[in-house]
N, C-alpha and C. Protein backbone atom coordinates (compact mmCIF):
# COMPACT_ATOMS: atom_id res chain seq x y z
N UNK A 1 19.13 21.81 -10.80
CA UNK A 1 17.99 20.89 -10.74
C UNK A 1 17.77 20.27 -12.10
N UNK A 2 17.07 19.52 -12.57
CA UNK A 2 16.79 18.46 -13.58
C UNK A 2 15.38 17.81 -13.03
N UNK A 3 14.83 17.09 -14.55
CA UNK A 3 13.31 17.01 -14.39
C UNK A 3 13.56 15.48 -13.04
N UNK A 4 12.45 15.23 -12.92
CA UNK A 4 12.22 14.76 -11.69
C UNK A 4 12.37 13.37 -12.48
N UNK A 5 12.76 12.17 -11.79
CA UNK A 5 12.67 10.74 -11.77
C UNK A 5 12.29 9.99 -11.38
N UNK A 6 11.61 9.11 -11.20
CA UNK A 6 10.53 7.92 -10.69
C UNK A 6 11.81 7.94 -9.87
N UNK A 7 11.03 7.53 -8.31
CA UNK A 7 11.68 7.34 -6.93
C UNK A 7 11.49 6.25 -6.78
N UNK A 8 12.51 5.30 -6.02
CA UNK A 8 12.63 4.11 -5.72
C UNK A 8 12.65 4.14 -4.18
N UNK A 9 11.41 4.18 -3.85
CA UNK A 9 11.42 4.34 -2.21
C UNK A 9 10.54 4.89 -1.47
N UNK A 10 10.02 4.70 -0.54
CA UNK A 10 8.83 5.58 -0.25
C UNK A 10 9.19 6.91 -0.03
N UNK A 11 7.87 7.60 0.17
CA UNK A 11 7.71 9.10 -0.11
C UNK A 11 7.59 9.50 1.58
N UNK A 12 7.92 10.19 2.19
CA UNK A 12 8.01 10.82 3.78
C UNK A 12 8.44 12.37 3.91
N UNK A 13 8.01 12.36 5.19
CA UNK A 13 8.24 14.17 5.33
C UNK A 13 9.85 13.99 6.38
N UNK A 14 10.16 13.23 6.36
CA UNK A 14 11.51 13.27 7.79
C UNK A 14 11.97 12.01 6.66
N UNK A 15 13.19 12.12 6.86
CA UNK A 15 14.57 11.19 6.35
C UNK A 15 15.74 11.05 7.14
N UNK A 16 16.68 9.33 7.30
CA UNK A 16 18.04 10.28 8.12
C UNK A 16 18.52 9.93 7.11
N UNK A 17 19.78 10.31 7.02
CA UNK A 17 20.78 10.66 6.33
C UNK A 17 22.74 10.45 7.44
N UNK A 18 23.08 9.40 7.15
CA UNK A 18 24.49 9.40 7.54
C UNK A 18 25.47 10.39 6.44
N UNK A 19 25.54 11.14 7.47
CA UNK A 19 26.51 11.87 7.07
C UNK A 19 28.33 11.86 7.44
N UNK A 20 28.89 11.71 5.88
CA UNK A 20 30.29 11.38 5.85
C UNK A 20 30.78 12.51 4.80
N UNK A 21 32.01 12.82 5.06
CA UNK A 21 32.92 13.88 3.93
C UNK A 21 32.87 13.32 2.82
N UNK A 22 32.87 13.65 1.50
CA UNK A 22 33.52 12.54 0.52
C UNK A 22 34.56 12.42 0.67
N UNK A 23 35.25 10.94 0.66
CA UNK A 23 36.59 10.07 0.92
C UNK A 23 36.73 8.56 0.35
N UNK A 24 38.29 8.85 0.51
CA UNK A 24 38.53 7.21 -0.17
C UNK A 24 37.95 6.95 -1.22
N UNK A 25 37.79 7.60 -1.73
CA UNK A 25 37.55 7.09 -3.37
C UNK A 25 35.55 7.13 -3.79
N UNK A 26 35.05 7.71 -2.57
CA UNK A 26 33.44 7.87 -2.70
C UNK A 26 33.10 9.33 -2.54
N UNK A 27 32.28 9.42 -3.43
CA UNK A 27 31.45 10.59 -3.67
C UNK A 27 29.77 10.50 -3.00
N UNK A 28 29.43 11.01 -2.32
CA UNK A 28 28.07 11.09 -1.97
C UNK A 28 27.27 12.12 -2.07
N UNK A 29 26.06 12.40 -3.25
CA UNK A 29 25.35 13.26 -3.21
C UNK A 29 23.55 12.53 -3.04
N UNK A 30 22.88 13.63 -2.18
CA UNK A 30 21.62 14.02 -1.31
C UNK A 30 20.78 14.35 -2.44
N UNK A 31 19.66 13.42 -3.51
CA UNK A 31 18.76 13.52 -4.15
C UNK A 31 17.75 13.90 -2.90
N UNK A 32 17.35 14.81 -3.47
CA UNK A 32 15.68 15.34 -3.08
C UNK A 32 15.06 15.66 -3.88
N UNK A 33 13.85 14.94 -4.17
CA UNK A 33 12.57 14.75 -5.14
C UNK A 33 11.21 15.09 -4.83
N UNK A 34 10.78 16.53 -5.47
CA UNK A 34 9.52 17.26 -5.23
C UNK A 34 8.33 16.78 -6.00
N UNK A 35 7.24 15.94 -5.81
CA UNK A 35 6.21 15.55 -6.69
C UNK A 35 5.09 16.40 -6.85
N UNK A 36 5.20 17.65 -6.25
CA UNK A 36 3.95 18.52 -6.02
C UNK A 36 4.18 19.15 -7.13
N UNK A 37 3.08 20.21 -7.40
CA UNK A 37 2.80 21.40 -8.16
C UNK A 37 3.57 22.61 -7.71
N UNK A 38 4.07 22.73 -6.69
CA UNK A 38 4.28 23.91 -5.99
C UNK A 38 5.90 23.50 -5.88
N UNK A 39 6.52 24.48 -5.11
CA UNK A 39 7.67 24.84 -4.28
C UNK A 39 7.81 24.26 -3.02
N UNK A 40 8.54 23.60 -2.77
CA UNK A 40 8.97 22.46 -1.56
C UNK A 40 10.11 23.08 -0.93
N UNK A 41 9.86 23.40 0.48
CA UNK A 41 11.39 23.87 1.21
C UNK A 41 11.77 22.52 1.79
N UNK A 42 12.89 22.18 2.31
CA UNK A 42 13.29 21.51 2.80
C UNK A 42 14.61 21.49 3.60
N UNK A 43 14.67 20.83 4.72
CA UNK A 43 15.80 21.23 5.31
C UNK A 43 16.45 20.23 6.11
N UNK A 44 17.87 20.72 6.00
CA UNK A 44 18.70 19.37 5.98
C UNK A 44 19.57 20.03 7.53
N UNK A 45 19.13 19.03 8.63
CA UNK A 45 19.21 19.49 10.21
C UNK A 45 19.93 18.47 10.76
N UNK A 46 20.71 18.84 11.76
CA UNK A 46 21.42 17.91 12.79
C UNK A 46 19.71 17.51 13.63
N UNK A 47 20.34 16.39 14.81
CA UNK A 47 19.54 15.86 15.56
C UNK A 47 18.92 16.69 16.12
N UNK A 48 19.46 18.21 16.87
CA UNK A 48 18.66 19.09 17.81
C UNK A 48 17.93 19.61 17.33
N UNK A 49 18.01 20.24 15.87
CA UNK A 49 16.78 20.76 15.04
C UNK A 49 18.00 21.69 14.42
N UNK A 50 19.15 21.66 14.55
CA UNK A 50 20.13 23.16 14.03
C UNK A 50 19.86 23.24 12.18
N UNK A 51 19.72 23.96 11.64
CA UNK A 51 19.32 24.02 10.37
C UNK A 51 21.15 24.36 9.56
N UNK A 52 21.24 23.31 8.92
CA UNK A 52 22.67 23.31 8.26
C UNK A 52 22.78 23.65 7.12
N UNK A 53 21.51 23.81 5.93
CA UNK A 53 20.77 23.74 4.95
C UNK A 53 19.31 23.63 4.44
N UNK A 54 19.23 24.87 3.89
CA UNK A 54 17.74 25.00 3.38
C UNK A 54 17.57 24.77 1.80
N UNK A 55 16.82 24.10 1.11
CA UNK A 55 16.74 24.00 -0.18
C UNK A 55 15.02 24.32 -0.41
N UNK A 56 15.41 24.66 -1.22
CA UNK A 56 14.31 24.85 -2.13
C UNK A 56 13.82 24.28 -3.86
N UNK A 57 13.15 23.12 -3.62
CA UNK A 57 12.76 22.20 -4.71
C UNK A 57 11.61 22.58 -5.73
N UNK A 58 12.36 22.69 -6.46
CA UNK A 58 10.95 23.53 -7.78
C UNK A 58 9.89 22.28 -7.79
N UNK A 59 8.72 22.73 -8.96
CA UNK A 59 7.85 21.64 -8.64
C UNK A 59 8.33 20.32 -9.59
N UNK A 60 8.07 19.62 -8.96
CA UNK A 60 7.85 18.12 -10.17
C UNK A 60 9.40 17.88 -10.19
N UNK A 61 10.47 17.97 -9.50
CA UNK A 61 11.76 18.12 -9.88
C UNK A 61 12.18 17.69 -8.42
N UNK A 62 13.87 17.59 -8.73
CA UNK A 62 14.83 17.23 -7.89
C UNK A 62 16.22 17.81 -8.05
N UNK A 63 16.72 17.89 -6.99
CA UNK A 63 18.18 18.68 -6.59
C UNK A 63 18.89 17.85 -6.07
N UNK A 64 20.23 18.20 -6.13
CA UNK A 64 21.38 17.18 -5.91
C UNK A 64 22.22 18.08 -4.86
N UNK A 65 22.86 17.56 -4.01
CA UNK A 65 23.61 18.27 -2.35
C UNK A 65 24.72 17.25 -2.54
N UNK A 66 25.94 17.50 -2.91
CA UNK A 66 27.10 16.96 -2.44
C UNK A 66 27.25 17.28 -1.05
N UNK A 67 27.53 16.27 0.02
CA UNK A 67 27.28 15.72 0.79
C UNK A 67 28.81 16.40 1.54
N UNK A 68 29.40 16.78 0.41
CA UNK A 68 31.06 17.16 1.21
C UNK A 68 30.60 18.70 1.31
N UNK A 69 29.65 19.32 1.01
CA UNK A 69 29.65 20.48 0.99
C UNK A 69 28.73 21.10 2.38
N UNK A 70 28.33 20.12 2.70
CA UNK A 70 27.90 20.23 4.50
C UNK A 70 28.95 20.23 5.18
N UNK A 71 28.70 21.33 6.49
CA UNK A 71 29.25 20.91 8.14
C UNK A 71 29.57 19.53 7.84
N UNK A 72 30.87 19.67 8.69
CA UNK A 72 31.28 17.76 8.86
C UNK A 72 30.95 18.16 10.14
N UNK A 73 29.70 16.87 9.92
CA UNK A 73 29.07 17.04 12.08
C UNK A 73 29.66 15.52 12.55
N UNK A 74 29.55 14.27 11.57
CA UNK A 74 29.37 13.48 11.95
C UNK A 74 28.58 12.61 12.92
N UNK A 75 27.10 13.27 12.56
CA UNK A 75 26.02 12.79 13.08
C UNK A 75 25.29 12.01 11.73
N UNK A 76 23.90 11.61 12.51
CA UNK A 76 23.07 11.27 11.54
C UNK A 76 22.17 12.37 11.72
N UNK A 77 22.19 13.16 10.13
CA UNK A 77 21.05 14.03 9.80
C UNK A 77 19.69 13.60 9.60
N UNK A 78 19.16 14.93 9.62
CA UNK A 78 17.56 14.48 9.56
C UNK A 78 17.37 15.30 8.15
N UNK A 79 16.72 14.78 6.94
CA UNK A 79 16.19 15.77 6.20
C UNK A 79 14.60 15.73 5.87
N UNK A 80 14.29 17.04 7.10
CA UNK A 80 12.96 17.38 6.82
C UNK A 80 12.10 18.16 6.07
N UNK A 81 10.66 17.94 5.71
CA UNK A 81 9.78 19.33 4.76
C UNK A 81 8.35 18.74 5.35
N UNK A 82 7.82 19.96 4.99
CA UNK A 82 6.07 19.80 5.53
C UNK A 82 5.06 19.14 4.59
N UNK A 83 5.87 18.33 4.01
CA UNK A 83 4.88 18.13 3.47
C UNK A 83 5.61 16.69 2.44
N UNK A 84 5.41 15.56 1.85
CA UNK A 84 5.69 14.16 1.33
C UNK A 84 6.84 14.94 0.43
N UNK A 85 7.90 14.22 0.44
CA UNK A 85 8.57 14.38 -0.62
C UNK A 85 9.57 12.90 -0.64
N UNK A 86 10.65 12.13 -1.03
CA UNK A 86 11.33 11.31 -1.66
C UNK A 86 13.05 11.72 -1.13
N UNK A 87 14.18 11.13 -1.07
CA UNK A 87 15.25 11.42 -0.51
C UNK A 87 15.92 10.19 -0.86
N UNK A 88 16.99 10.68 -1.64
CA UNK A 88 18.04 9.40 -1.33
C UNK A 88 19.06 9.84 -1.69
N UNK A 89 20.13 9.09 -1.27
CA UNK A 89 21.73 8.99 -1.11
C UNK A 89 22.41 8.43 -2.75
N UNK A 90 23.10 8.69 -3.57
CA UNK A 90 23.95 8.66 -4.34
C UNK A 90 25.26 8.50 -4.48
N UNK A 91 25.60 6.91 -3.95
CA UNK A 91 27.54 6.90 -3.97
C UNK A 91 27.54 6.26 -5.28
N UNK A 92 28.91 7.03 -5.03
CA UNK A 92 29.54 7.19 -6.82
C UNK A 92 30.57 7.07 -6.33
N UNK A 93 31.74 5.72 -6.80
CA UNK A 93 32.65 5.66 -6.96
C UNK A 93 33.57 6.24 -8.05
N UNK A 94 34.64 6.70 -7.42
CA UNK A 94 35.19 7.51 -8.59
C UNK A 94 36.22 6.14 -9.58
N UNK A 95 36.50 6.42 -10.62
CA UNK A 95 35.98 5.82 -11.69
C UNK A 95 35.40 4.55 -11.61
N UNK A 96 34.18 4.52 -11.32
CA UNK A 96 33.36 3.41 -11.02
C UNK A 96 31.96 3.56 -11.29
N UNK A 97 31.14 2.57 -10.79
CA UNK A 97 29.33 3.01 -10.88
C UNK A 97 29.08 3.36 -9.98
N UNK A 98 28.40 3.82 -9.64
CA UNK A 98 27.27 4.27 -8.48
C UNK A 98 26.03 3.94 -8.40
N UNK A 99 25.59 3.62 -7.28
CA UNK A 99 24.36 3.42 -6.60
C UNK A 99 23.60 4.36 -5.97
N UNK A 100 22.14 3.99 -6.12
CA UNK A 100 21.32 5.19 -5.63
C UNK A 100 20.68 3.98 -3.88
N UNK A 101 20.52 4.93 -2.62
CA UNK A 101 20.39 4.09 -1.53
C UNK A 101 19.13 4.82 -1.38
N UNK A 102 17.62 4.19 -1.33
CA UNK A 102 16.83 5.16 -0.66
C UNK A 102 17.24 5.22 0.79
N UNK A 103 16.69 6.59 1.57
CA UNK A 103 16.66 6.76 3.08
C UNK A 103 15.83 6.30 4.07
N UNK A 104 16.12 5.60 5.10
CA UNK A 104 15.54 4.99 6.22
C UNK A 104 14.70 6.51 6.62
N UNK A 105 13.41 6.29 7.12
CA UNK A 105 12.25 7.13 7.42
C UNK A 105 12.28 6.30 8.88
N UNK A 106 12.65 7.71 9.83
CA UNK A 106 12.32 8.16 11.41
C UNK A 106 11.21 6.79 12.05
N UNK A 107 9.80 6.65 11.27
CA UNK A 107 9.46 6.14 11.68
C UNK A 107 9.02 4.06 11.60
N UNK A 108 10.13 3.97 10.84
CA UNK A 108 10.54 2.71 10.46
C UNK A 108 12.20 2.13 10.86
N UNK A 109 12.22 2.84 11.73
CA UNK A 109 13.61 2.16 12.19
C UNK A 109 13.49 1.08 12.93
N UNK A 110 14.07 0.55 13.44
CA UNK A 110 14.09 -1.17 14.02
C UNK A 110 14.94 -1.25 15.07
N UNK A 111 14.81 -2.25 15.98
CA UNK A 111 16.09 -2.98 16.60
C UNK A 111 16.41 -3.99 16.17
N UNK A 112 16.22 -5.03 15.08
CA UNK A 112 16.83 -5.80 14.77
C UNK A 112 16.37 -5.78 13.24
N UNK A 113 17.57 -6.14 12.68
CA UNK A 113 17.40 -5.74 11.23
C UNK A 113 18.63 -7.05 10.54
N UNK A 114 17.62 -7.83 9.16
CA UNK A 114 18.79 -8.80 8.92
C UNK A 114 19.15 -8.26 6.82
N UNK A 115 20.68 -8.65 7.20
CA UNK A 115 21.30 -8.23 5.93
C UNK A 115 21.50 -9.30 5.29
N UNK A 116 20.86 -9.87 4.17
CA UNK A 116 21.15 -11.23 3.29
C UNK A 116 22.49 -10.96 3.11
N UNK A 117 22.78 -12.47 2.42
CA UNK A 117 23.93 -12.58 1.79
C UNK A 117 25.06 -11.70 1.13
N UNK A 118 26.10 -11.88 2.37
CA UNK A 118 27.55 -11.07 2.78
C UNK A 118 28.20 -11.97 1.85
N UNK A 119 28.19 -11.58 0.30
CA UNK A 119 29.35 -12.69 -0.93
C UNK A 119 30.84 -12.37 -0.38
N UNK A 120 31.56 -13.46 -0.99
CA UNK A 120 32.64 -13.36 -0.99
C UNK A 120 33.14 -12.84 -1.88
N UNK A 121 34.48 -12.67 -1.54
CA UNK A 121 35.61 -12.13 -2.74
C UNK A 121 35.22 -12.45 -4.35
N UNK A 122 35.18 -11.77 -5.19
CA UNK A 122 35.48 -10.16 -5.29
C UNK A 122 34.26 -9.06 -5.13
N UNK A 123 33.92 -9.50 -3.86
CA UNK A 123 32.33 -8.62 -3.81
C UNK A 123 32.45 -8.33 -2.13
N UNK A 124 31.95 -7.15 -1.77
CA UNK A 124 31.98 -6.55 -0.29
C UNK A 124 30.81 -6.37 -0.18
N UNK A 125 29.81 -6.10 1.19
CA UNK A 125 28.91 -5.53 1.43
C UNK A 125 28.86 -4.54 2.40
N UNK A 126 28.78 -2.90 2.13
CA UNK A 126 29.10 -2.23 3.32
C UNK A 126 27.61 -1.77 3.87
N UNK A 127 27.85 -1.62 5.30
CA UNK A 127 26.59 -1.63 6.03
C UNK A 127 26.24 -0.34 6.21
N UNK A 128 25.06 0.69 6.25
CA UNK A 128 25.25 1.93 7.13
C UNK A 128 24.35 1.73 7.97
N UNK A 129 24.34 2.51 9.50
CA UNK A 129 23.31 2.27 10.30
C UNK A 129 23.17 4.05 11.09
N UNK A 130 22.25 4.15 11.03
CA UNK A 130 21.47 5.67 11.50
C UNK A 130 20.83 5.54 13.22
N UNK A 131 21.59 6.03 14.15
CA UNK A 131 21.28 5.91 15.38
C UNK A 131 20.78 7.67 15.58
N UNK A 132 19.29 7.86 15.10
CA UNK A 132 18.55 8.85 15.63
C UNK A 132 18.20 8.98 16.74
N UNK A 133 18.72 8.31 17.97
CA UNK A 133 18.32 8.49 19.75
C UNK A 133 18.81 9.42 20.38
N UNK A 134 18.53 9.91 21.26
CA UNK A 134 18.82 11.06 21.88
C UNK A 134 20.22 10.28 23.28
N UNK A 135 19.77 8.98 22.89
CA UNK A 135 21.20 8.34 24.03
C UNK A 135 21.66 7.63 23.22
N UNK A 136 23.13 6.81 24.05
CA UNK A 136 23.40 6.01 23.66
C UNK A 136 22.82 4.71 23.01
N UNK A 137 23.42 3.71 22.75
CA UNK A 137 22.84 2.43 22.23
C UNK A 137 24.08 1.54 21.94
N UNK A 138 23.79 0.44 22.06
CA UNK A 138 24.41 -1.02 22.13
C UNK A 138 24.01 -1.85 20.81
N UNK A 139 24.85 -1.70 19.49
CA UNK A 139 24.69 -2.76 18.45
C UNK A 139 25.70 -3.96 18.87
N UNK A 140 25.01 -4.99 18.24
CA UNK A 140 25.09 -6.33 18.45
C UNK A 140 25.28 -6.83 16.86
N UNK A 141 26.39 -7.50 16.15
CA UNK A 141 26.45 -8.01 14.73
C UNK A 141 26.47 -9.37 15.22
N UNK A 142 25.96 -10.44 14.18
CA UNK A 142 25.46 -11.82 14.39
C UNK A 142 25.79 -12.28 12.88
N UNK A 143 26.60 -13.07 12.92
CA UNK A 143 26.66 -13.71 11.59
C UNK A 143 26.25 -15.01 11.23
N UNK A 144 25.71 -15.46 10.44
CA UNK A 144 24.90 -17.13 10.34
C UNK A 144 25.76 -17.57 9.33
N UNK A 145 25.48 -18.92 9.51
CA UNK A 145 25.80 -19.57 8.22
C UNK A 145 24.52 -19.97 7.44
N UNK A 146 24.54 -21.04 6.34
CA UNK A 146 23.17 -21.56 5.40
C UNK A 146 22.61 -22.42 6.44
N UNK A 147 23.05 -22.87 7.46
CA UNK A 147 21.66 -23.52 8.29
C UNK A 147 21.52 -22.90 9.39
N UNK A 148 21.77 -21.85 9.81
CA UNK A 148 21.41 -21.37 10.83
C UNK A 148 21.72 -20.87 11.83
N UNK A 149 23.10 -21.53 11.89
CA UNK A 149 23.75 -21.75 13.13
C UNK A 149 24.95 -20.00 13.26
N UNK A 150 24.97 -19.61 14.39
CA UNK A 150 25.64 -18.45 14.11
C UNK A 150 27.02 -18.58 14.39
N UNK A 151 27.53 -17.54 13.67
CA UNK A 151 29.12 -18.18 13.45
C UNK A 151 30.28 -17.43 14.44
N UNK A 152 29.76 -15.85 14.39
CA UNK A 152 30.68 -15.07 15.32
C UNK A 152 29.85 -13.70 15.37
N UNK A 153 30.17 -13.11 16.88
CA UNK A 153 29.17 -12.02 16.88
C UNK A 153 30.74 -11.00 17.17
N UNK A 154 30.06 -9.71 16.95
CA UNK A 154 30.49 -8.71 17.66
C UNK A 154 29.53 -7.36 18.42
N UNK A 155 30.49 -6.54 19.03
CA UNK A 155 29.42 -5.53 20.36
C UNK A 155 30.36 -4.25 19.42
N UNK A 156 29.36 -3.46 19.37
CA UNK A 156 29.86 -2.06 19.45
C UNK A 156 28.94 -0.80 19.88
N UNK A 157 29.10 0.07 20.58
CA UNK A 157 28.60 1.38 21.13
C UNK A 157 28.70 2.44 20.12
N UNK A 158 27.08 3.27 20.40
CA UNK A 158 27.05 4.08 19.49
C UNK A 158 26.69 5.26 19.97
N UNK A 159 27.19 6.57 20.20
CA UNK A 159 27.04 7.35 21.00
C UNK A 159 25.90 8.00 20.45
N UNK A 160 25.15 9.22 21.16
CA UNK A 160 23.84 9.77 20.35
C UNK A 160 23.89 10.25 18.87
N UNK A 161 22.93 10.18 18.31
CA UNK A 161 22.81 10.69 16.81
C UNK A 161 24.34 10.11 16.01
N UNK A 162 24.76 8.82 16.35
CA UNK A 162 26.02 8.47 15.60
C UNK A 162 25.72 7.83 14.54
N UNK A 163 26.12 7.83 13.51
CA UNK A 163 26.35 7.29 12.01
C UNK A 163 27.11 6.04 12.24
N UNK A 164 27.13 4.51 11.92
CA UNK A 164 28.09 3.60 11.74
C UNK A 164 28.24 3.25 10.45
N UNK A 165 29.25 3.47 9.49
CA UNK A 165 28.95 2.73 8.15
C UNK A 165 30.62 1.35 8.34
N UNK A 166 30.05 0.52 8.20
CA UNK A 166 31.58 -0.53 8.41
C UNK A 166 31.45 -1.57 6.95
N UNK A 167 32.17 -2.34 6.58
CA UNK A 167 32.26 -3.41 5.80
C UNK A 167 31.69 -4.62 6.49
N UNK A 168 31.09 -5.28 5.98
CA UNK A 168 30.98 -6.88 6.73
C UNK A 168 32.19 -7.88 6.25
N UNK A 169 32.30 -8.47 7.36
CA UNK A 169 33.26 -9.72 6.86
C UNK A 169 33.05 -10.63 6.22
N UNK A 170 33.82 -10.70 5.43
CA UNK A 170 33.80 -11.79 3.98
C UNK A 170 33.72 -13.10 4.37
N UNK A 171 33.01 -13.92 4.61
CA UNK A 171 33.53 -15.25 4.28
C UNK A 171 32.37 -16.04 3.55
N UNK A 172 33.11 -17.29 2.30
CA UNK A 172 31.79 -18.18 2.21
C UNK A 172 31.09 -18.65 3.28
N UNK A 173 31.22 -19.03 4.39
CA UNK A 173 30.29 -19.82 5.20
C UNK A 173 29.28 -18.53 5.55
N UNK A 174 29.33 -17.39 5.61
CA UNK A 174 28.45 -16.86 6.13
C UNK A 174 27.28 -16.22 4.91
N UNK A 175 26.11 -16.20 5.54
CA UNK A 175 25.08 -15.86 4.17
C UNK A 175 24.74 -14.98 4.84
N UNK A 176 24.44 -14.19 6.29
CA UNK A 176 23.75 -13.34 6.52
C UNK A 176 23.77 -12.82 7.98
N UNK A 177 23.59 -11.44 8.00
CA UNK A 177 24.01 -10.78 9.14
C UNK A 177 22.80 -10.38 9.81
N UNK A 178 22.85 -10.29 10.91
CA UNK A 178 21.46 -9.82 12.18
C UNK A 178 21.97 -8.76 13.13
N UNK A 179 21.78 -7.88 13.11
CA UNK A 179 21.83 -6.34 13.60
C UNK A 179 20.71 -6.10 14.39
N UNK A 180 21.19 -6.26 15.86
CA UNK A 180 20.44 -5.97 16.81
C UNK A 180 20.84 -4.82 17.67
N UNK A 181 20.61 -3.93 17.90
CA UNK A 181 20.01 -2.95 18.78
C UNK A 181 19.51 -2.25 19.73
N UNK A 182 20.04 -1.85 21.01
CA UNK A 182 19.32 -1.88 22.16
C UNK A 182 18.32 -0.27 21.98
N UNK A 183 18.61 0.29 20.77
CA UNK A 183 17.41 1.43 19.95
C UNK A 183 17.75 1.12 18.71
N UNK A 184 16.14 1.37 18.36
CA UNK A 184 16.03 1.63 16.91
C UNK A 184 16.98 2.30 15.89
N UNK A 185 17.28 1.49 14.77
CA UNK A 185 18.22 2.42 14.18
C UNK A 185 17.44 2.08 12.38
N UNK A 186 18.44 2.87 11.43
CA UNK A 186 17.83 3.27 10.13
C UNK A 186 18.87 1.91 9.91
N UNK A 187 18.49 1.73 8.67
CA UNK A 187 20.09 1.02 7.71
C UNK A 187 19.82 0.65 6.08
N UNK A 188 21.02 1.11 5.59
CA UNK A 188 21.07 0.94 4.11
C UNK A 188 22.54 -0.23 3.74
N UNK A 189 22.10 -0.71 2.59
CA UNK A 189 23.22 -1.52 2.63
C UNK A 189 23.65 -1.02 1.13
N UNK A 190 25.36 -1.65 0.81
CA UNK A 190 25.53 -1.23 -0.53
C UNK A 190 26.26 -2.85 -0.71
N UNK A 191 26.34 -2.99 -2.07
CA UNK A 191 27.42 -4.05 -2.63
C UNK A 191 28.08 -3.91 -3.95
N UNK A 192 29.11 -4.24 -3.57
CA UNK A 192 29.97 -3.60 -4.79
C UNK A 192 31.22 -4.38 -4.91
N UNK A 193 31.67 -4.45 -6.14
CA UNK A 193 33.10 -5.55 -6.93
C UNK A 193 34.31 -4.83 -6.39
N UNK A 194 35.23 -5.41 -5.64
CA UNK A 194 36.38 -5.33 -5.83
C UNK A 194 37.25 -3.77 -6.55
N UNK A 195 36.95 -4.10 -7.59
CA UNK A 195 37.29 -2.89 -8.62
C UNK A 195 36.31 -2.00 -8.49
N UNK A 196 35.52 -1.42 -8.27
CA UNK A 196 34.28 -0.66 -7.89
C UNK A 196 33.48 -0.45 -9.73
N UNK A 197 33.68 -1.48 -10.03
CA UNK A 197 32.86 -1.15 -11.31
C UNK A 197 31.62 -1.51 -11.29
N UNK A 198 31.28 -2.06 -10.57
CA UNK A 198 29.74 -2.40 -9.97
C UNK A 198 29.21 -1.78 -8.90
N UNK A 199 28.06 -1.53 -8.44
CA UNK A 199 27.81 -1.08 -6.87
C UNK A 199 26.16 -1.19 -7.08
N UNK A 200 25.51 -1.27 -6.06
CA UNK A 200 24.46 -1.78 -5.93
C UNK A 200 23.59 -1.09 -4.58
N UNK A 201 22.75 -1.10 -4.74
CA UNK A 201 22.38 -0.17 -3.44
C UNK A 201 20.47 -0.84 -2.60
N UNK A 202 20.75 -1.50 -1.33
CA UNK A 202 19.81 -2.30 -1.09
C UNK A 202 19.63 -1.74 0.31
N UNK A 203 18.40 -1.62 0.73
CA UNK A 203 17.55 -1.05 2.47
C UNK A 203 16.44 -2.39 2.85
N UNK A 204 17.46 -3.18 3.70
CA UNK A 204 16.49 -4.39 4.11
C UNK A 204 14.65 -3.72 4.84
């Protein structure tokens, strides 16, 4: 643990969390940030409630969870505590920068959610999306151009508690993506150079 850091994100008792192995060249570690006086448990659960991890957050402080060191469930986790605490995601490209992503909160998820400006080459924007439903669900991607007009969609299925993290497609004509939903889902976005010496970390 290490002293605590101004949080960029709101404060909640439930968080999801897409959970991935570290791969391909990314590292992901699970900031959790205690603002109380006291001792904070917290626990890092699949969708049914299965407890995969218990932490315990000293006061005024924060702990770090490499993310490869969980069950590979390939769900979207929940990380809960009784009481306000802060949560976010940490990719770190290896030799590169890293970005800090705050976490989509349970009760702010959406069915339609829009991602500004998808740059072009030498810049990517990868998407993640948190399907906390107990069913299936039907995403819908929508791409625009600068006036409006949409350029090409795609359909994909997301089975319960599934994680999607994908790249968006590059092109100049497009400035922005619309993520629709037949359930609510979480989403974080990242952007990052080519060379991964940049990375950036944005939650429409």
């Amino acid at each position: 643990s290490s002293e605590m850091v101004p949080a960029a994100g709101e404060f909640g008792r439930e968080f999801l969390l897409s959970h991935y192995p570290n791969a391909e060249g990314w590292g992901t570690t699970l900031h959790i940030l205690n603002p109380w006086a006291t001792t904070v448990e917290v626990g890092i659960e699949t969708a049914d409630g299965r407890r995969l991890r218990t932490v315990f957050v000293p006061p005024r402080r924060l702990v770090e969870i490499e993310t490869a060191s969980l069950p590979v469930t390939w769900q979207t986790l929940h990380v809960r505590s009784d009481v306000s605490m802060a949560a976010h995601a940490c990719y770190q490209a290896i030799g590169g920068d890293w970005a800090m992503l705050p976490l989509s909160r349970p009760d702010q998820t959406r069915t339609e959610i829009l991602v500004p400006h998808l740059p072009d080459a030498p810049w990517w924007a990868g998407v993640i999306l948190d399907n906390a439903n107990a069913g299936p669900c039907e995403v819908t991607l929508e791409y625009f151009g600068a006036s409006g007009e949409m350029l090409n969609s795609e359909r994909r299925g997301l089975d319960a508690y599934e994680p999607w993290g994908f790249t968006a497609a590059r092109s100049p004509e497009k400035v922005y993506l619309k993520v629709r939903s037949s359930a609510p889902l979480g989403c974080g976005v990242l952007y990052g150079s080519d060379d991964l010496s940049a990375v950036a970390g944005y939650t429409p």
